[in-house]
Protein backbone atom coordinates (compact mmCIF):
# COMPACT_ATOMS: atom_id res chain seq x y z
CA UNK A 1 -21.17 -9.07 -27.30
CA UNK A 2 -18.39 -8.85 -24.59
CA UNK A 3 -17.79 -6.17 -21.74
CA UNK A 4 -14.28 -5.06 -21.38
CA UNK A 5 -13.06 -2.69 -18.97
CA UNK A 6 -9.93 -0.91 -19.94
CA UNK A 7 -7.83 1.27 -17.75
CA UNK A 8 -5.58 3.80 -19.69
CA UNK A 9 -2.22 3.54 -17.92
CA UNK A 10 -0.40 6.48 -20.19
CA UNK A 11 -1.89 8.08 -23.34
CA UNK A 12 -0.51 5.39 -25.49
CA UNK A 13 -1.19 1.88 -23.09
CA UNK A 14 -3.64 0.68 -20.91
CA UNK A 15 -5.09 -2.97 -19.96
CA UNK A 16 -8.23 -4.33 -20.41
CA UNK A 17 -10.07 -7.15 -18.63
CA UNK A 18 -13.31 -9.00 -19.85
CA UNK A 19 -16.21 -7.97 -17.38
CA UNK A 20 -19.43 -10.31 -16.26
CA UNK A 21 -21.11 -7.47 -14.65
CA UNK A 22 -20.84 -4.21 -12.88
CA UNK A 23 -21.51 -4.89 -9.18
CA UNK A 24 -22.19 -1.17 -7.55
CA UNK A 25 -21.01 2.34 -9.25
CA UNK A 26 -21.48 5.61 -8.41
CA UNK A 27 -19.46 8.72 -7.43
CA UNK A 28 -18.68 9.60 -3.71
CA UNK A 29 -17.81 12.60 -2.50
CA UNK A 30 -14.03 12.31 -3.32
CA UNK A 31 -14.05 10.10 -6.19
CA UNK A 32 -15.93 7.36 -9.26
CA UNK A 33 -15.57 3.89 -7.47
CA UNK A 34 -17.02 0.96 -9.31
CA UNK A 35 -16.68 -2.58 -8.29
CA UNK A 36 -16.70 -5.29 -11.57
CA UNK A 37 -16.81 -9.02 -11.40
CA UNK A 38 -14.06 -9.80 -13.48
CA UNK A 39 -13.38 -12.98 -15.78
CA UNK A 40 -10.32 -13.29 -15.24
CA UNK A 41 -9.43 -11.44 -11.90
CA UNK A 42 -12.87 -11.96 -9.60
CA UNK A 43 -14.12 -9.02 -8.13
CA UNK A 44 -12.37 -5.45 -8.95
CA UNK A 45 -11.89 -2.61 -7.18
CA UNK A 46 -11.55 0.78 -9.25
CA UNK A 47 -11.52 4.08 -8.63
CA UNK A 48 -11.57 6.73 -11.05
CA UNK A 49 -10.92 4.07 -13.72
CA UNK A 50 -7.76 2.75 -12.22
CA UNK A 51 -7.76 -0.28 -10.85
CA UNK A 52 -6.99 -0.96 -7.05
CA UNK A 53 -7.49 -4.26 -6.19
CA UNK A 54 -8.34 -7.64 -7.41
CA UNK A 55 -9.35 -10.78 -5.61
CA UNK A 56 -6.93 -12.59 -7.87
CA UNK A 57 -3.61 -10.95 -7.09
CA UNK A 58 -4.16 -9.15 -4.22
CA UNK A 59 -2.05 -10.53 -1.76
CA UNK A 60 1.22 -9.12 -3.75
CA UNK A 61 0.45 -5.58 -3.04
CA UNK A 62 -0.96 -6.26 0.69
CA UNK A 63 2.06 -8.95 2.04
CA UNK A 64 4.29 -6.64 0.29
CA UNK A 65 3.74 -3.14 2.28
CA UNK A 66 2.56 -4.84 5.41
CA UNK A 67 5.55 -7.77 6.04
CA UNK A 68 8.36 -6.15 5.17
CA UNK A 69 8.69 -2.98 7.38
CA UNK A 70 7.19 -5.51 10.34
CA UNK A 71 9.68 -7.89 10.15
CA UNK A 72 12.03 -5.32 9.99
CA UNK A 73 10.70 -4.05 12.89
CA UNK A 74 11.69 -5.74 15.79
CA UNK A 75 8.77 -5.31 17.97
CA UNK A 76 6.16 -3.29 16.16
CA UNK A 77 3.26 -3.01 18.46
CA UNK A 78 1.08 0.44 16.83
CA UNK A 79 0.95 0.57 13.51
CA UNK A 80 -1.16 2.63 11.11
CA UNK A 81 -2.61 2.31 7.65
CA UNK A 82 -3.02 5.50 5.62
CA UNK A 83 -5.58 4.77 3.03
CA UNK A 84 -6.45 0.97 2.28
CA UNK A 85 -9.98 0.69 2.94
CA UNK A 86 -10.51 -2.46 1.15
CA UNK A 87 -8.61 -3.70 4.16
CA UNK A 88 -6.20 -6.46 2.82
CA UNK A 89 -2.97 -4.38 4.45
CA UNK A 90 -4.37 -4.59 8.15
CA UNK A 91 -5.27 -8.09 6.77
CA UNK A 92 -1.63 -8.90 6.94
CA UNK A 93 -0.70 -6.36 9.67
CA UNK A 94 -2.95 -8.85 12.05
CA UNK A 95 -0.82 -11.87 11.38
CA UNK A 96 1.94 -10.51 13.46
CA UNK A 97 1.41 -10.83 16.99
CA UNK A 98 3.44 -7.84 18.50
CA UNK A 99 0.50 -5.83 16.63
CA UNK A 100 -1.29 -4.50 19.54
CA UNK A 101 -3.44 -2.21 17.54
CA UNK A 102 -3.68 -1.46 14.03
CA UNK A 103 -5.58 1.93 12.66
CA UNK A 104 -6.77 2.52 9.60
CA UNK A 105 -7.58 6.06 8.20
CA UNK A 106 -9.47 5.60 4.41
CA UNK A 107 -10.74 9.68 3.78
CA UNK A 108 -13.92 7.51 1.74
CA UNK A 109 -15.81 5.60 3.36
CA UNK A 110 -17.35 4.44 0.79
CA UNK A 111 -14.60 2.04 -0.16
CA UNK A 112 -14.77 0.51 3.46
CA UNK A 113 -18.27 0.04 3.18
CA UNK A 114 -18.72 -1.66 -0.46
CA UNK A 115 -14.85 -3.72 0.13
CA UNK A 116 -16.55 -5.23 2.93
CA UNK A 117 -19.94 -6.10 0.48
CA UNK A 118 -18.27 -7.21 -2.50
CA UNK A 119 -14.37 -8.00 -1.63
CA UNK A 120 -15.13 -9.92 1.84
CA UNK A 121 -11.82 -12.01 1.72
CA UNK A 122 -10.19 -8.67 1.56
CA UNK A 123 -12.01 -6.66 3.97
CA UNK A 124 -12.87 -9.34 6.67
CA UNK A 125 -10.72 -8.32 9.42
CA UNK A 126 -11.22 -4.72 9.69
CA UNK A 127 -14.09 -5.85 12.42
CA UNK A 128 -11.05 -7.29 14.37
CA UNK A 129 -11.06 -5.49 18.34
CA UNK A 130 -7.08 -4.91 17.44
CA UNK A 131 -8.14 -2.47 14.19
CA UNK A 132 -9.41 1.17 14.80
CA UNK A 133 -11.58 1.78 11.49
CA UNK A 134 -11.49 6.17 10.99
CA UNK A 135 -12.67 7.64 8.33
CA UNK A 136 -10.82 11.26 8.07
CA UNK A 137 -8.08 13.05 6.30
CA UNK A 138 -4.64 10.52 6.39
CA UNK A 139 -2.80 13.88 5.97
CA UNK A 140 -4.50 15.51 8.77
CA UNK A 141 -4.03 12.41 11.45
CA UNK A 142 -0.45 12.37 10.66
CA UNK A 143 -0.18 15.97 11.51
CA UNK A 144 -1.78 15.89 14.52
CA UNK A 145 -0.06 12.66 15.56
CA UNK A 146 3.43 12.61 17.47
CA UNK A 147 5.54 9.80 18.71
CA UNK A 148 2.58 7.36 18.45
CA UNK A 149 3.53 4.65 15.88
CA UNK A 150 5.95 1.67 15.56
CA UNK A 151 5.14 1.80 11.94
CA UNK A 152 3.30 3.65 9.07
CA UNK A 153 2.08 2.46 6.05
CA UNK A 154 0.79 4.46 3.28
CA UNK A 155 -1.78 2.79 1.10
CA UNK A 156 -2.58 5.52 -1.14
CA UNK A 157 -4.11 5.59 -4.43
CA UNK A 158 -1.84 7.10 -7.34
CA UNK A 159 -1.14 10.81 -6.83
CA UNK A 160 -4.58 12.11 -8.50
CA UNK A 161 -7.53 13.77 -6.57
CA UNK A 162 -7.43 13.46 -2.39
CA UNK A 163 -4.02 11.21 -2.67
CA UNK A 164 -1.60 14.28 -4.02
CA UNK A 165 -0.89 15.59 -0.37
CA UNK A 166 0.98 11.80 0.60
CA UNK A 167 3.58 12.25 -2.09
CA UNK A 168 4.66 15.45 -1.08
CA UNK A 169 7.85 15.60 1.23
CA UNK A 170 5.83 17.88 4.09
CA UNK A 171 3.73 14.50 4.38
CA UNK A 172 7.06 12.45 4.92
CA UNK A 173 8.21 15.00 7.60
CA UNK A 174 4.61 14.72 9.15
CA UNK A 175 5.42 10.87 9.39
CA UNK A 176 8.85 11.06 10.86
CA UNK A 177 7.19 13.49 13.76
CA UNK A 178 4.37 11.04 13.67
CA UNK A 179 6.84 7.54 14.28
CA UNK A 180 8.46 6.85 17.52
CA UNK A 181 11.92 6.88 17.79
CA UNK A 182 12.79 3.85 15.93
CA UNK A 183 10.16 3.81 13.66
CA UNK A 184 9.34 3.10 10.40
CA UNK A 185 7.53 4.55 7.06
CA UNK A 186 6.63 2.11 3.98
CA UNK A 187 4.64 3.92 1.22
CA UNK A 188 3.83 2.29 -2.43
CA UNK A 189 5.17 4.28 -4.82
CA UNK A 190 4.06 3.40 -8.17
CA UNK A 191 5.92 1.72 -11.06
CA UNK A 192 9.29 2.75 -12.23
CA UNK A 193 8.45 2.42 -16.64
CA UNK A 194 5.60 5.50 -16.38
CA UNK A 195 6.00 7.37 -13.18
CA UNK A 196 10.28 7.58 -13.00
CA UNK A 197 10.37 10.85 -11.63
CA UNK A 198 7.63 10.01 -9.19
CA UNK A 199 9.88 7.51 -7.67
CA UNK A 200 13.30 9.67 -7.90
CA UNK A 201 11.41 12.58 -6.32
CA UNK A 202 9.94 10.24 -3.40
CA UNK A 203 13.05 8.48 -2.88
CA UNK A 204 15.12 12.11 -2.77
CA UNK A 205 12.40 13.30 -0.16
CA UNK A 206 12.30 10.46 2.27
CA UNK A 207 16.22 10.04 2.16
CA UNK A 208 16.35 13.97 3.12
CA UNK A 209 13.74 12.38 5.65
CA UNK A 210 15.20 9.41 7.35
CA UNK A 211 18.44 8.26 7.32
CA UNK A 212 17.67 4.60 6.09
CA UNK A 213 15.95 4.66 2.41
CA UNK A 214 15.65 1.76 0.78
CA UNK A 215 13.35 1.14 -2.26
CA UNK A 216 12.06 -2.81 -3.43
CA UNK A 217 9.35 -4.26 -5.73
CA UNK A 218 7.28 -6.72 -6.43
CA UNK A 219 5.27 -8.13 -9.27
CA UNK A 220 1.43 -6.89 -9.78
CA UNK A 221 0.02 -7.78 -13.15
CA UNK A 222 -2.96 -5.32 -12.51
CA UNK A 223 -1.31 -2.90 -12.06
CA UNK A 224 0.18 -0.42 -14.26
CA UNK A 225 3.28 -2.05 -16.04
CA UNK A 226 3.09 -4.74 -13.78
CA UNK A 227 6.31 -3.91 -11.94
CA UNK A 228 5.27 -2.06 -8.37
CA UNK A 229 7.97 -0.33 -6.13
CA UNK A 230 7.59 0.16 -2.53
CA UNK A 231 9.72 3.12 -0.85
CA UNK A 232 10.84 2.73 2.64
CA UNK A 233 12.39 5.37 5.38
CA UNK A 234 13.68 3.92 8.86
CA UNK A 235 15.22 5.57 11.36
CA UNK A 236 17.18 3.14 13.14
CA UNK A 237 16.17 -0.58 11.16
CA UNK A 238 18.02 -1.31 8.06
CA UNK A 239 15.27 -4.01 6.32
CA UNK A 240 18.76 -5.43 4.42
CA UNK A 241 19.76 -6.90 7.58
CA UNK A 242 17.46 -7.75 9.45
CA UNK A 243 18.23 -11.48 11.80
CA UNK A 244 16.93 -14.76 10.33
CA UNK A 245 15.32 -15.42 14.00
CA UNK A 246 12.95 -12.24 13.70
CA UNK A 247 11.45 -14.20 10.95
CA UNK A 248 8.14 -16.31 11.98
CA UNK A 249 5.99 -18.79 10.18
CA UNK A 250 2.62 -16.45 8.67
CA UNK A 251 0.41 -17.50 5.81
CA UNK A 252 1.56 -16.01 2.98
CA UNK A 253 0.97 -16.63 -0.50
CA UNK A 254 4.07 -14.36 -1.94
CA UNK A 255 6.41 -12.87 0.67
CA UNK A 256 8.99 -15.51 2.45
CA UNK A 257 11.96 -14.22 4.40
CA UNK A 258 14.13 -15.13 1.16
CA UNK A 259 11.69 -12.93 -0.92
CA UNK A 260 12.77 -9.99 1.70
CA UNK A 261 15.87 -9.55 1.19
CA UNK A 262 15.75 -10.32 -2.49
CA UNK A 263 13.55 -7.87 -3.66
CA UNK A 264 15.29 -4.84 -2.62
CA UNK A 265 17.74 -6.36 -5.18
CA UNK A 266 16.46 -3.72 -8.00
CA UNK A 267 16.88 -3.47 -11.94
CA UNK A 268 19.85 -1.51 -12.92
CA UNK A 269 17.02 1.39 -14.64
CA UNK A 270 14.96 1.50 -11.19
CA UNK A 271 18.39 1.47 -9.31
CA UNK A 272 19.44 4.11 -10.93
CA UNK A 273 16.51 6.27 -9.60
CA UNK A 274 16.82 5.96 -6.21
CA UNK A 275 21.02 7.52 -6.19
């Protein structure tokens, strides 16, 4: 008889995926985690039965937040990763060479340590010299962080548990304080067919926030929907225009410099939810 693992998007939808085996589970101090090797996706990632990573389609959701504030960035040089301990956004953060240093601050550490056991191709960097690995409060570093970063990136989990403080607008503000003076925030911000107020409430914060907001997706079939949106709040870039020469040649497997500017080309219904 077959294993299925099923994640319950809304009270009326979820998706399911075949399993071979359950690889670790238990429950941390802050939440379940479970890694599955997956038929069809490879190793998962979930945490308290959502899924948040695959080895399969990964690289949407990490090339997605990490390349498109840096190349809209023209020289980003500190940049920090709120959340993301299975390490595939300062993955991608490392492929630019302006990065001088990259820190990542996961509140369980748990995730770092079984990412890096099961999810290797994901995690394998975060033992690079340029990455500062802290496990702590993401809230709590931005507040006690000021002019420090070129960019932030928030890698949260869905706004459940320890992630409801980083979709609040006081977190936002933190950030602003927190970026240097033409800096930039990128934060995922879930998908616009279940969570539409989530997105119009985000987008109204960070516009009240900095005065470039700009909100683009990408395509994630694990996750919920399979439509992702990405919110972003600059203070001087505009990521619509940025020059064809600040584009350079990285391995990528979805974002190109044509995919840039194209996906903050939105649906008229998501659109409509960021005015």
């Amino acid at each position: 008889m077959s294993t299925w693992f099923t994640e319950k998007q809304t009270d009326n939808f979820g998706i399911t995926a075949k399993v071979n085996r359950s690889l670790h589970k238990e429950k941390t101090e802050f939440q379940d985690l479970e890694m599955l090797q997956t038929e069809e996706w490879g190793n998962m990632l979930v945490l308290d039965d959502m899924v948040m990573t695959t080895e399969k389609d990964e690289f949407v959701y990490h090339e997605m937040l990490a390349h498109i504030p840096l190349f809209t960035h023209p020289s980003p040089k500190k940049v920090l990763v709120v959340g993301g301990g299975d390490g595939g956004v300062i993955r991608e953060v490392l492929k630019h060479d302006s990065v001088e240093k990259a820190v990542l601050v996961e509140i369980d550490g748990k995730v770092i340590e079984y990412s890096k056991q099961y999810l290797p191709s994901i995690a394998g960097t975060l033992e690079d010299p340029r990455v500062d690995v802290q496990v702590g409060d993401g809230f709590m570093h931005i507040a006690n962080s000021e002019r420090e970063y070129d960019v932030i990136m928030v890698d949260s989990t869905e706004p459940v548990g320890p992630a409801v403080n980083l979709f609040t607008k006081g977190f936002y503000e933190g950030i602003a304080k927190a970026l240097k003076e033409d800096g930039i925030l990128v934060a995922q911000t879930d998908n616009p067919w279940f969570k539409a107020d989530l997105i119009r409430q985000v987008c109204a914060d960070v516009k009240e926030t900095f005065p470039i907001t700009k909100v683009y997706t990408a395509n994630i079939p694990t996750y919920p929907s399979g439509l992702w949106t990405f919110t972003m709040g600059s203070k001087i870039y505009d990521p619509t225009q940025v020059p064809a020469e600040r584009f350079t040649d990285i391995d990528t497997k979805y974002y190109t410099d044509e995919l840039h500017a194209a996906s903050f080309v939105l649906p008229k219904f998501v659109k409509d939810l960021t005015e």
